[in-house]
Structures are given as C-alpha cells and as structure tokens.
Protein backbone atom coordinates (compact mmCIF):
# COMPACT_ATOMS: atom_id res chain seq x y z
CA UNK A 1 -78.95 -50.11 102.16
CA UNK A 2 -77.93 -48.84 98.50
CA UNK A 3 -74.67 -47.58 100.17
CA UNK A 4 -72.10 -49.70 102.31
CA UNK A 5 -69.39 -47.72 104.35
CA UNK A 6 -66.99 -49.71 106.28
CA UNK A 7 -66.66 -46.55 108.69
CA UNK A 8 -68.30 -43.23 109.76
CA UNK A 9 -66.72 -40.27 110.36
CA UNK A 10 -68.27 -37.65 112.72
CA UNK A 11 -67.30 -34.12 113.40
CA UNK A 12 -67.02 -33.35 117.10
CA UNK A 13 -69.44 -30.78 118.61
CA UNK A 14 -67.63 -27.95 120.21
CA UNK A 15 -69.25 -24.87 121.89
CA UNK A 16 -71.00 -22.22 120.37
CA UNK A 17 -72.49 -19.33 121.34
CA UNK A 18 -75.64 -19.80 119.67
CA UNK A 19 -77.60 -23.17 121.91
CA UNK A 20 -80.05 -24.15 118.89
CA UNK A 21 -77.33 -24.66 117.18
CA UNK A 22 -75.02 -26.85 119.38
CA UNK A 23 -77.90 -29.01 120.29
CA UNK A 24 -79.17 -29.26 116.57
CA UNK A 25 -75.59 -30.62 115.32
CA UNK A 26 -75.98 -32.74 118.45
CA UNK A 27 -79.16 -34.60 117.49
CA UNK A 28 -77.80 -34.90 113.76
CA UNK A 29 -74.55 -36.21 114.89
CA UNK A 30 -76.57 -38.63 117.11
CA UNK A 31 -78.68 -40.33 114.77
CA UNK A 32 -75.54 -40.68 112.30
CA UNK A 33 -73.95 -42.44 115.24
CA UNK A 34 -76.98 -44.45 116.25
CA UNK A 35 -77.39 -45.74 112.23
CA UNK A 36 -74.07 -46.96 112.14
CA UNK A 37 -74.19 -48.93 115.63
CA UNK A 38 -77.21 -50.73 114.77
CA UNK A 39 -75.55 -51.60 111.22
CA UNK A 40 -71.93 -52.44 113.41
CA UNK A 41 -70.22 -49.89 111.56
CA UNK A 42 -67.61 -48.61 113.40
CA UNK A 43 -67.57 -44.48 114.31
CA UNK A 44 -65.00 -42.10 114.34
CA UNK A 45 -65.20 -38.70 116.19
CA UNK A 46 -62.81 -35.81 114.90
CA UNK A 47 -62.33 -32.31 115.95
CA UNK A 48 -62.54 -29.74 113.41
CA UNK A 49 -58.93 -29.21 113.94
CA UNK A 50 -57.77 -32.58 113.34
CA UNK A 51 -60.13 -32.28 110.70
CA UNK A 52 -58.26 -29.29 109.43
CA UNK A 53 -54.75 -30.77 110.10
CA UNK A 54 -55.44 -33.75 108.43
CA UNK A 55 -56.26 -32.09 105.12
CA UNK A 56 -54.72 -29.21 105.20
CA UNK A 57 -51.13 -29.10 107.50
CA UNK A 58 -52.40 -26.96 110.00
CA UNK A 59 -55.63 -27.32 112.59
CA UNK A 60 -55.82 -23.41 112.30
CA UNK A 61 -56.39 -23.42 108.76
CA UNK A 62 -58.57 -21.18 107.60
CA UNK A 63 -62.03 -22.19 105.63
CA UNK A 64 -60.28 -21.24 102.27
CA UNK A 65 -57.34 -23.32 102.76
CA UNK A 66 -59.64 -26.18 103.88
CA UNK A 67 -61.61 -26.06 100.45
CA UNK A 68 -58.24 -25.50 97.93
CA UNK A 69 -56.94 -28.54 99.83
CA UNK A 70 -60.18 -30.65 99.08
CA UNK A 71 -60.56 -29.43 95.35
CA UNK A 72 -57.00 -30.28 94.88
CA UNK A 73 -56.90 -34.02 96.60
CA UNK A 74 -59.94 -35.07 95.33
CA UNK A 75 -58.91 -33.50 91.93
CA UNK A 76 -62.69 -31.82 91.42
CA UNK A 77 -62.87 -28.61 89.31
CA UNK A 78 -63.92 -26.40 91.55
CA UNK A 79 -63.98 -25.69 95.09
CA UNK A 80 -66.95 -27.39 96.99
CA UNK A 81 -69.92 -24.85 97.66
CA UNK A 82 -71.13 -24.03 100.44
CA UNK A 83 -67.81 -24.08 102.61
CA UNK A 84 -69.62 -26.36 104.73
CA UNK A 85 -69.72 -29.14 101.96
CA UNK A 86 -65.87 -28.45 101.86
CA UNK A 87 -65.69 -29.40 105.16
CA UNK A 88 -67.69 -32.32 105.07
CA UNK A 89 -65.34 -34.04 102.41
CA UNK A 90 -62.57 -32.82 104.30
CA UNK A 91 -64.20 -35.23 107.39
CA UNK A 92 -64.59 -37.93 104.75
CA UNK A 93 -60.60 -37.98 103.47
C-alpha cells in the first residue's frame, strides 16, 4: 500500500526449453496479475519483442541494445545490472 501504480505491466511467457522455468515465470507473473485485479488496477501483457521495439526500434534487439537504450532514456549512469533488471525497466517505459 506504500506504492500506487495506475497500471501493471507484465512480460508475456513464451516457450522455453527448460519447464521449471516457464512454469516458475508463470506463477510469478500470476500473482502480479492477481494483486493488481483485486486492487482494480488494470494489466498489460507485452511480448518481449514489443518490449524490445518499444525501447529500442527493433523487437530483435539484442540484450545490449536493450540496456544502452534504458541507461540513456531514463538518463541513469550506468547500464542496469543484471541484464534482466534492464529488461524489467524496459517493461516499465
């Protein structure tokens, strides 16, 4: 409750090779959506290409690309570490 979005962005799941792994993001990406229903905040789902697209031009960019683009919009000093955390601000913008 310390935090109020007005919307929720969620990364699509997409097949991987590796099950644990799908169905782990899964259940993450289910209580995420579940929070924000019961709150009546509305959900978006985006692919990691339209994620990519969005931020960077191109839905076949490349996790460098993705993480210049995000240090350089969100003006931050350094590129976002892990990748992953790159990505996740990349869902945010």
């Amino acid at each position: 409750d310390e935090h109020s979005p007005g919307f929720v962005a969620v990364e699509r799941v997409f097949a991987q090779h590796n099950v644990r792994t799908v169905m782990g993001t899964a259940q993450a990406s289910a209580v995420a959506m579940l929070c924000a229903a019961r709150r009546g905040i509305p959900v978006a789902l985006h692919t990691p290409s339209e994620v990519k697209a969005a931020v960077t031009g191109s839905g076949r960019a490349e996790k460098a690309q993705v993480g210049a683009m995000v240090t350089r919009l969100l003006r931050l000093d350094a590129p976002p570490k892990p990748a992953d955390a790159a990505d996740a601000l990349a869902l945010a913008i």
